[in-house]
C-alpha atoms as a PDB file:
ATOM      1  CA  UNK A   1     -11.256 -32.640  -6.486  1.00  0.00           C
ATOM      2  CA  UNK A   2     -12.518 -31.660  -9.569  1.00  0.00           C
ATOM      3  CA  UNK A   3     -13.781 -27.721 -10.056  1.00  0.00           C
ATOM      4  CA  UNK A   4     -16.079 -26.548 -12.596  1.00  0.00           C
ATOM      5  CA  UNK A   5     -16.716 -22.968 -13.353  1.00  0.00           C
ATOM      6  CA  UNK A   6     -20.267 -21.546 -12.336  1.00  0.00           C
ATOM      7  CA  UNK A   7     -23.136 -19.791 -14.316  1.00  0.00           C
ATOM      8  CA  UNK A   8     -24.081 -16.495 -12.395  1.00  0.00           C
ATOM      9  CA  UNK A   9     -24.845 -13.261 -13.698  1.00  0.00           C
ATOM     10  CA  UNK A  10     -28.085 -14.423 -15.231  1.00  0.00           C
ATOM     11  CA  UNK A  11     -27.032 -16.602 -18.396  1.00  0.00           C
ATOM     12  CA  UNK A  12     -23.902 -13.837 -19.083  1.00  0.00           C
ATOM     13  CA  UNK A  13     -21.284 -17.095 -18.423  1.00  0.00           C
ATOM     14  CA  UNK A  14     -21.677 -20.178 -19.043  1.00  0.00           C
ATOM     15  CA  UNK A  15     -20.083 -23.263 -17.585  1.00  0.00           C
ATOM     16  CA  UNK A  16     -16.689 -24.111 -19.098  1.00  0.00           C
ATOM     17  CA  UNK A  17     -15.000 -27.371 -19.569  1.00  0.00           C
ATOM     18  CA  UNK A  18     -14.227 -29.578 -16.057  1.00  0.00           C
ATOM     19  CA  UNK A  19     -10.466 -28.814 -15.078  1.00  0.00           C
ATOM     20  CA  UNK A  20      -7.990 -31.137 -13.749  1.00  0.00           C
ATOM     21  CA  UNK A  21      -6.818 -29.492 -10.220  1.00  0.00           C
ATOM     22  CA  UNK A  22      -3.910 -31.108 -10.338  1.00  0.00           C
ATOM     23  CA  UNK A  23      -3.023 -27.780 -12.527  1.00  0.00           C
ATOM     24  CA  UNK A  24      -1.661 -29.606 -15.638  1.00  0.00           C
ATOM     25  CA  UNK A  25      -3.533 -27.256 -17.714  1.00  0.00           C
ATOM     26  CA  UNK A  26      -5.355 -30.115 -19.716  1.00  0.00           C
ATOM     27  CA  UNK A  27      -8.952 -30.601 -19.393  1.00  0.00           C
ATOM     28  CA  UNK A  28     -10.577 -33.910 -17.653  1.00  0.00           C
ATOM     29  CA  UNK A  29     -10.728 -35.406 -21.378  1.00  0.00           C
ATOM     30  CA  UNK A  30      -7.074 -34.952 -21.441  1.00  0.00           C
ATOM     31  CA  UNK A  31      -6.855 -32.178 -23.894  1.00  0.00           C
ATOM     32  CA  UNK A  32      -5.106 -28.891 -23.394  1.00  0.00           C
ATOM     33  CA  UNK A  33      -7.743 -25.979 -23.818  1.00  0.00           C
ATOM     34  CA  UNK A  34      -7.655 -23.249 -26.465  1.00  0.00           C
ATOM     35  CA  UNK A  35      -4.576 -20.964 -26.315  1.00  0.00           C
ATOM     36  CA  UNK A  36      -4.877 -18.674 -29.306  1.00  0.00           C
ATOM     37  CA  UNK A  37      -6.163 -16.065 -27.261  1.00  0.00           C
ATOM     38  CA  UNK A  38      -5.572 -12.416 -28.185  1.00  0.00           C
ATOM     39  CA  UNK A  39      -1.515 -11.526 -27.097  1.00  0.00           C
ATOM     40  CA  UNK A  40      -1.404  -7.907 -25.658  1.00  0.00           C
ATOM     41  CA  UNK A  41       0.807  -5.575 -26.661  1.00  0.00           C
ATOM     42  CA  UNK A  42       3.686  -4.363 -24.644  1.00  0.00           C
ATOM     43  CA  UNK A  43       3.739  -0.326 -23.326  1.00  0.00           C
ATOM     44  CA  UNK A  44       6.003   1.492 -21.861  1.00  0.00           C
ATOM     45  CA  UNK A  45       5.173   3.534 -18.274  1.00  0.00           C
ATOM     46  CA  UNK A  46       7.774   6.153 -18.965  1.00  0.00           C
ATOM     47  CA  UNK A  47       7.969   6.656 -22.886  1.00  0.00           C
ATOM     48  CA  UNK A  48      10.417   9.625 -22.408  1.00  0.00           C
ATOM     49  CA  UNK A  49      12.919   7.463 -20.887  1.00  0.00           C
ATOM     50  CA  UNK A  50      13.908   4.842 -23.845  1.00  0.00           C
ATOM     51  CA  UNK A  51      16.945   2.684 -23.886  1.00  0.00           C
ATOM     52  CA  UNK A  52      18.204   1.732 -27.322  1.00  0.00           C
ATOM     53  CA  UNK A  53      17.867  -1.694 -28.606  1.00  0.00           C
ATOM     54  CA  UNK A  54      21.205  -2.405 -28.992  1.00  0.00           C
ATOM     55  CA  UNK A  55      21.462  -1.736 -24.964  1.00  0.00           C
ATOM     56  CA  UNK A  56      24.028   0.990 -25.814  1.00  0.00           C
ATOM     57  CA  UNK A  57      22.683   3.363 -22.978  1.00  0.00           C
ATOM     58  CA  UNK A  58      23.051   7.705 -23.269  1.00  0.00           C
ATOM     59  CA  UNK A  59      23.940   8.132 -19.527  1.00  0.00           C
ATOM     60  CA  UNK A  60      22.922  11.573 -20.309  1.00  0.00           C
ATOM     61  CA  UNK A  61      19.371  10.429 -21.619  1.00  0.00           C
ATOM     62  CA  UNK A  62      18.627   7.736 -19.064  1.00  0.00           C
ATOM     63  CA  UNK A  63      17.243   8.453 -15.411  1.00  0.00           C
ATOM     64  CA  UNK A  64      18.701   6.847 -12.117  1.00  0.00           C
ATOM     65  CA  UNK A  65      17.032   4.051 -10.868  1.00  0.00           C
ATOM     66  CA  UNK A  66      14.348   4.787  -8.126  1.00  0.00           C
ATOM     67  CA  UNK A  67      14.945   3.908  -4.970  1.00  0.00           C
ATOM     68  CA  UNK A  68      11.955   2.026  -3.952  1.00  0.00           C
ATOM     69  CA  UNK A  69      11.443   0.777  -7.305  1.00  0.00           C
ATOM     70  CA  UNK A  70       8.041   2.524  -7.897  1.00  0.00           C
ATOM     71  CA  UNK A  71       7.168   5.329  -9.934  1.00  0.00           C
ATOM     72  CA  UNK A  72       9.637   7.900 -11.838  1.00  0.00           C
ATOM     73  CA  UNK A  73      13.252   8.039  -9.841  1.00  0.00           C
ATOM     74  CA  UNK A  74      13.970  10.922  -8.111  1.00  0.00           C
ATOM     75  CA  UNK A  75      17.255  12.056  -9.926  1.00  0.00           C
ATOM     76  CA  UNK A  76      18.741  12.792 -13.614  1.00  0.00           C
ATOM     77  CA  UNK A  77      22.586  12.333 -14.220  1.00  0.00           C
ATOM     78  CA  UNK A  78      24.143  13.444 -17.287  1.00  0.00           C
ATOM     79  CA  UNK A  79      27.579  13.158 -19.000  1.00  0.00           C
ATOM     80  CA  UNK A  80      29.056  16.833 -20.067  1.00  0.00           C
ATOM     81  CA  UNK A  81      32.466  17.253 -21.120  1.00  0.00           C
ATOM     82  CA  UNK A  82      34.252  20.301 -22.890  1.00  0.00           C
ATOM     83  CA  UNK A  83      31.941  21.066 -25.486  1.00  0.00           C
ATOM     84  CA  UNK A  84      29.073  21.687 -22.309  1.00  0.00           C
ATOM     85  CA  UNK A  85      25.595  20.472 -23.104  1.00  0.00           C
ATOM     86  CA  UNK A  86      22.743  20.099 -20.461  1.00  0.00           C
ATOM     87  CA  UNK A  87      21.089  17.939 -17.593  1.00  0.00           C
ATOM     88  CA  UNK A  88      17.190  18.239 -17.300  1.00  0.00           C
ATOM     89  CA  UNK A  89      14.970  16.585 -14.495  1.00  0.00           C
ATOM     90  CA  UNK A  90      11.200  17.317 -14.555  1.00  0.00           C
ATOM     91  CA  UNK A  91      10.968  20.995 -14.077  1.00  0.00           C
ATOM     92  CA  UNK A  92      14.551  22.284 -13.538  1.00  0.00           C
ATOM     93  CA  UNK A  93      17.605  22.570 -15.698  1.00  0.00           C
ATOM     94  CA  UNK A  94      21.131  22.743 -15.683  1.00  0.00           C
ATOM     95  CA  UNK A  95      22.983  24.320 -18.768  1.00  0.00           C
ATOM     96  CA  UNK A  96      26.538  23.903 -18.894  1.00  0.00           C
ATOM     97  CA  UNK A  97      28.468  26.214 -21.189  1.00  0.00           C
ATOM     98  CA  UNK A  98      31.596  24.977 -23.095  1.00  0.00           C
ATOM     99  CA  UNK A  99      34.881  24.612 -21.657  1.00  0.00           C
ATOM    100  CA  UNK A 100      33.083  24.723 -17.980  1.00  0.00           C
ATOM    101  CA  UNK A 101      34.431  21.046 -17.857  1.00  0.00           C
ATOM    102  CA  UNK A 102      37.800  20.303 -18.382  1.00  0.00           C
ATOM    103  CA  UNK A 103      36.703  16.534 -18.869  1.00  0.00           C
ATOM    104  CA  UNK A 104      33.989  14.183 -18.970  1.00  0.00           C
ATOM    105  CA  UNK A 105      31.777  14.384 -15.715  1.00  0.00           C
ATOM    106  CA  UNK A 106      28.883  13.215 -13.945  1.00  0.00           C
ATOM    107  CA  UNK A 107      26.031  16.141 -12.884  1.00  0.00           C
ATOM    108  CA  UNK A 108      23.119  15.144 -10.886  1.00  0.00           C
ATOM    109  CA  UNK A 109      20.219  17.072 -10.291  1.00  0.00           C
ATOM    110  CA  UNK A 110      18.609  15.310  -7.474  1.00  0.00           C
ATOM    111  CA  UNK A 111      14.731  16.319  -6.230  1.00  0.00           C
ATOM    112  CA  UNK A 112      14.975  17.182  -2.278  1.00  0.00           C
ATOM    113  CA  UNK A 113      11.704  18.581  -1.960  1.00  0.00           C
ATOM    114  CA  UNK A 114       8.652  19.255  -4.827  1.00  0.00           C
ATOM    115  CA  UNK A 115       7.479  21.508  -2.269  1.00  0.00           C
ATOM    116  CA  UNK A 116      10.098  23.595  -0.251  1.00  0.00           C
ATOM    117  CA  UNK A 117       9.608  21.847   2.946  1.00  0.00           C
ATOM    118  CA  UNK A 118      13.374  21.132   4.145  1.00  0.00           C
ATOM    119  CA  UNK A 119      13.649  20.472   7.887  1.00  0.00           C
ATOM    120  CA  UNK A 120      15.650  22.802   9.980  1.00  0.00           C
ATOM    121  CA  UNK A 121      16.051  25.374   7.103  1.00  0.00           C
ATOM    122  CA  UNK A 122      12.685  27.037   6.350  1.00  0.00           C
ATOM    123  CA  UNK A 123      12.575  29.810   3.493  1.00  0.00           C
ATOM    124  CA  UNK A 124      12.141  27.763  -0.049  1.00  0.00           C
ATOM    125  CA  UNK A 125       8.961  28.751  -1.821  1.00  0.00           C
ATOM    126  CA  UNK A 126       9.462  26.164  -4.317  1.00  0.00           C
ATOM    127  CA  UNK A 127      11.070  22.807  -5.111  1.00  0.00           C
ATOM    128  CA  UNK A 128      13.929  22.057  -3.782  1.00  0.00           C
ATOM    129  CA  UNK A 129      17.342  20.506  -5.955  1.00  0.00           C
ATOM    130  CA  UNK A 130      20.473  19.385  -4.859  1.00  0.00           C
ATOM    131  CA  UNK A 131      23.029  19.355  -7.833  1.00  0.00           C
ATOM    132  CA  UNK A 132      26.268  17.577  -8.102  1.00  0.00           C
ATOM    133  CA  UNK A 133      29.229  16.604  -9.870  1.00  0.00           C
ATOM    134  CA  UNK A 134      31.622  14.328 -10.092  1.00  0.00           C
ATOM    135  CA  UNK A 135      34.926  13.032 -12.498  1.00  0.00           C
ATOM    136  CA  UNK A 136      33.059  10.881 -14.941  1.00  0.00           C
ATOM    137  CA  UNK A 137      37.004   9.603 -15.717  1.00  0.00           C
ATOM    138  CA  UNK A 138      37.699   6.167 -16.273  1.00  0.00           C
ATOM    139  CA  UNK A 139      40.895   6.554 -14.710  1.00  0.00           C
ATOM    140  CA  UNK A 140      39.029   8.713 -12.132  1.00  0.00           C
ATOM    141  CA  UNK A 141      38.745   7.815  -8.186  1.00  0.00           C
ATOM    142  CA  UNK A 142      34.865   7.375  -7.534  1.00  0.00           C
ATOM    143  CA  UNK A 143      33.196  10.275  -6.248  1.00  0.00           C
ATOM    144  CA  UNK A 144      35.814  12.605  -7.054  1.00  0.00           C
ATOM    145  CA  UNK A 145      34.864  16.678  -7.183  1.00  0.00           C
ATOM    146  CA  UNK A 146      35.399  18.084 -10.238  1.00  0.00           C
ATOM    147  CA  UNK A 147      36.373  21.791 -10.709  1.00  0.00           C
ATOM    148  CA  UNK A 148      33.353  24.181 -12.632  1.00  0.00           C
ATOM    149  CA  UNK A 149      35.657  26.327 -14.311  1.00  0.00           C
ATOM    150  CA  UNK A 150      33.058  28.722 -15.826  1.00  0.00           C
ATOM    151  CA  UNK A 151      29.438  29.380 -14.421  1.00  0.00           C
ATOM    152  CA  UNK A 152      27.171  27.138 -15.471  1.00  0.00           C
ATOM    153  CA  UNK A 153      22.897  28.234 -15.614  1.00  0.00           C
ATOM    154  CA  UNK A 154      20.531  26.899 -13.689  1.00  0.00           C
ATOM    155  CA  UNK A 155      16.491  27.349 -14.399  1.00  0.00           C
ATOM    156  CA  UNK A 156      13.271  25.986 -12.938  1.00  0.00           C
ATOM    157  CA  UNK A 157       9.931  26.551 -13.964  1.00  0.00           C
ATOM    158  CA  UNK A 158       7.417  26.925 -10.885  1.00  0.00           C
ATOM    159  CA  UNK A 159       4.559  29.435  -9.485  1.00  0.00           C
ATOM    160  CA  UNK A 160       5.342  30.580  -5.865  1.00  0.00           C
ATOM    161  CA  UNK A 161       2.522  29.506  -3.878  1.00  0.00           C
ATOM    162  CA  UNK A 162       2.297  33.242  -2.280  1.00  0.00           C
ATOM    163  CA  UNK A 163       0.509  35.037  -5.559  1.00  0.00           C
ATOM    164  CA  UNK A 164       1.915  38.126  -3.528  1.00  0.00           C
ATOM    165  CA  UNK A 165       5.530  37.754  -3.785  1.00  0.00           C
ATOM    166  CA  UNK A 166       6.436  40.699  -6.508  1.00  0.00           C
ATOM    167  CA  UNK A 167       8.695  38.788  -9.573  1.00  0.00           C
ATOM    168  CA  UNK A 168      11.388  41.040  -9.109  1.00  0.00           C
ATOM    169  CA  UNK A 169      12.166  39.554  -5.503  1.00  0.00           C
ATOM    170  CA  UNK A 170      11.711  36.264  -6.460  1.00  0.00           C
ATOM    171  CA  UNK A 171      15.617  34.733  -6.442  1.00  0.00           C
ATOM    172  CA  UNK A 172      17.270  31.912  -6.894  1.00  0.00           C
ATOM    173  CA  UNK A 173      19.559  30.698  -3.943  1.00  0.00           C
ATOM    174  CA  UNK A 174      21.774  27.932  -2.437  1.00  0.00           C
ATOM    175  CA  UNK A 175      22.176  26.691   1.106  1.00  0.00           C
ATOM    176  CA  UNK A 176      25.300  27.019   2.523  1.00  0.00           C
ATOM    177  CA  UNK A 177      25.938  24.610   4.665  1.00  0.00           C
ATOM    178  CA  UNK A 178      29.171  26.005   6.194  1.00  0.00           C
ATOM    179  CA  UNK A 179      27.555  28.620   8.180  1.00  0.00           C
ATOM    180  CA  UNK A 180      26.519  28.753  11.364  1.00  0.00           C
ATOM    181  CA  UNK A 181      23.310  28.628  11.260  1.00  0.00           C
ATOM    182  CA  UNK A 182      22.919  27.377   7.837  1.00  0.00           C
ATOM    183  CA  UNK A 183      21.091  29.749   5.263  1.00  0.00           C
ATOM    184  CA  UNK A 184      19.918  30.173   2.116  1.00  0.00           C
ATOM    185  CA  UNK A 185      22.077  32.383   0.165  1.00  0.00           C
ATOM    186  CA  UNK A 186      20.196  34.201  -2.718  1.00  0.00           C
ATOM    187  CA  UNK A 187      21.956  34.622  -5.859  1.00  0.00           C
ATOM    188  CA  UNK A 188      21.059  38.217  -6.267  1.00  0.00           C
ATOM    189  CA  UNK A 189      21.240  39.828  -8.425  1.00  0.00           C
ATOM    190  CA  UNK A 190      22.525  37.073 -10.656  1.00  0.00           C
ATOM    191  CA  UNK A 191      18.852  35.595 -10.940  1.00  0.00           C
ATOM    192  CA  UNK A 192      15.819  36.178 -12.026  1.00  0.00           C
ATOM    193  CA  UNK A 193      12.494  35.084 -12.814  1.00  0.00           C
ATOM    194  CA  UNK A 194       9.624  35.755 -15.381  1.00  0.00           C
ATOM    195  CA  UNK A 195       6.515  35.458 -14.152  1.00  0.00           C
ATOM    196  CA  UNK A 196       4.724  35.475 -17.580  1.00  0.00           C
ATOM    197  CA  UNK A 197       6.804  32.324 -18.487  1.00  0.00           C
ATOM    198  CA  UNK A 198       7.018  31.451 -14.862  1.00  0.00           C
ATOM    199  CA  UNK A 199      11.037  30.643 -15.450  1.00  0.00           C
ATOM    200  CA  UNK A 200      13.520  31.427 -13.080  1.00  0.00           C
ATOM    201  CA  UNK A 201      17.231  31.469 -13.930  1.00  0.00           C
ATOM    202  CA  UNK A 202      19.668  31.903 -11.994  1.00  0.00           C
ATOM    203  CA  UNK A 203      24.082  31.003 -11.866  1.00  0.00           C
ATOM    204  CA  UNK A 204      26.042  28.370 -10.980  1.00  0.00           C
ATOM    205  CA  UNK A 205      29.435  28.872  -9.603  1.00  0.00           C
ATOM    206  CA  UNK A 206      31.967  26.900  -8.162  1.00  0.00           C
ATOM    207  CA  UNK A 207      31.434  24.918  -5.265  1.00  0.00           C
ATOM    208  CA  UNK A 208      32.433  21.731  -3.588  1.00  0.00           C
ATOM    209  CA  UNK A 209      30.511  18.092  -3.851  1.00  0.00           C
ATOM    210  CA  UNK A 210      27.197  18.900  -3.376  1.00  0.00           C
ATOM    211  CA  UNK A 211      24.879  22.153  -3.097  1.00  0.00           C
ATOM    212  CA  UNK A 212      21.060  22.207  -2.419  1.00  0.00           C
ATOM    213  CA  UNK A 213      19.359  25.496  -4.678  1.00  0.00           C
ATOM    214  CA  UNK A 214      15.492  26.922  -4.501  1.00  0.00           C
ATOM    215  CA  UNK A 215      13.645  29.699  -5.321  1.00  0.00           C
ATOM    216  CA  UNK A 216      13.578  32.343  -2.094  1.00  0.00           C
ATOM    217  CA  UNK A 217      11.994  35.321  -1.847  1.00  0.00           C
ATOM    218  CA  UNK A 218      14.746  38.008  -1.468  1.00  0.00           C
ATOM    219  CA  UNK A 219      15.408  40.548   0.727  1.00  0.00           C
ATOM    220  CA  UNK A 220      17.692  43.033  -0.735  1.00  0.00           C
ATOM    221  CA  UNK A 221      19.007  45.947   1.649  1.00  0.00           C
ATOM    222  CA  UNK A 222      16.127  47.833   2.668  1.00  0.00           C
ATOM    223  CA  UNK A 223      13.506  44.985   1.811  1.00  0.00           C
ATOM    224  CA  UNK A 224      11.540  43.125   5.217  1.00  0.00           C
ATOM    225  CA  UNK A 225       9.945  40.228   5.064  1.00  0.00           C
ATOM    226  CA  UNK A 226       7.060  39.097   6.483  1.00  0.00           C
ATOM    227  CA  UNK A 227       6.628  38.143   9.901  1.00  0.00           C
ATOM    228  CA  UNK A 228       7.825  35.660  11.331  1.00  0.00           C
ATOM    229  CA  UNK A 229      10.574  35.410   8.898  1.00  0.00           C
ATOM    230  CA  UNK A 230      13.461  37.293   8.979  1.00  0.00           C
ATOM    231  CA  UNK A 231      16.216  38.182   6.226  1.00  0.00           C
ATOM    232  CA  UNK A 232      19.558  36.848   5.956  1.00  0.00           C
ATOM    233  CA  UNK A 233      21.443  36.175   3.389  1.00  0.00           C
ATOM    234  CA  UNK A 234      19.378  38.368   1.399  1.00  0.00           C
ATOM    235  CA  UNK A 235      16.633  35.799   1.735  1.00  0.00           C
ATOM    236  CA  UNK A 236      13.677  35.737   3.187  1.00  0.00           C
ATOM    237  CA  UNK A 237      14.098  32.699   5.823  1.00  0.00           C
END
């Protein structure tokens, strides 16, 4: 069968050459048609996320791949040894101060939740982040904790949805899941956040594999919260 493309549109196209649709490419005269046709450039999706030409990869500059394969991945890992340096995933940061590490390791900062909503353990009034970290070794066995021998600083940048919340009882805080039942432990008064920069910082201590953190409202002693939550923890939950 031979196909032939049709005029419509009022005159705007015009019939092209008869093609062969045995889909050889070449016309029914037995030429191949015009190819010089304009080559698009190449772009990038994520510019911020560049791997060097010489494929030489900065794990500490180069995302995780996403899961489903669509759209920016949902975690950062970095390399930090000795000297310290930082990890930094879309609105939240994780400073490491020298000598925290005793040698080259893997910190994740993983997005749970851009929103706060965490089945089963209610109180977050912003995004949600798990961080871990693990020996980055070669000689290493895989997933192996890795001691934080100083405290390392944690900030995110948000707006609490609830205008109301006063700054000074906004908190950072981490869930700790070895309680019974689990709650979000506010790091208070070792946080804090600015609401004219909208920046809240808060510290990282110790822990073991791998610890969600959020923003909370606090409850310090003497402080309610509003129905129907109730404090524990010093947070609002």
């Amino acid at each position: 069968m031979t196909l032939t493309a049709s005029a419509c549109g009022k005159g705007l196209f015009t019939p092209g050459p008869l093609v062969d649709a045995s889909g050889d490419g070449r016309a029914t005269d037995g030429v191949l048609p015009e190819t010089d046709a304009p080559v698009l450039p190449a772009f990038d999706a994520y510019p911020d996320q560049q791997v060097p030409l010489d494929g030489a990869a900065d794990s500490a500059a180069l995302p995780d791949s996403a899961a489903d394969g669509i759209g920016p991945p949902p975690s950062k890992t970095g390399t930090i040894d000795s000297p310290g340096g930082s990890v930094i995933f879309g609105n939240a940061t994780l400073v490491v101060p020298r000598d925290a590490f005793a040698q080259n390791t893997f910190v994740t900062l993983t997005l749970i939740s851009d929103d706060g909503t965490l089945a089963d353990h209610p109180g977050a009034i912003g995004p949600i982040f798990s961080l871990s970290k693990t020996d980055a070794t070669s000689d290493a066995t895989p997933g192996s904790d890795v001691t934080l021998q100083q405290p390392a600083t944690f900030e995110l940048s948000f707006t609490p949805a609830d205008t109301s919340i006063p700054a000074q009882r906004v908190a950072l805080a981490y869930l700790n899941t070895q309680s019974n039942p689990n709650l979000w432990i506010a790091i208070y008064p070792d946080s804090s956040y600015d609401a004219k920069t909208g920046v809240l910082t808060g510290s990282v201590v110790e822990f073991d594999g791998t610890r969600l953190f959020a923003p909370v409202e606090s409850c310090p002693t003497g402080q309610a919260c509003p129905d129907p939550e109730t404090c524990g923890g010093q947070a609002c939950q």
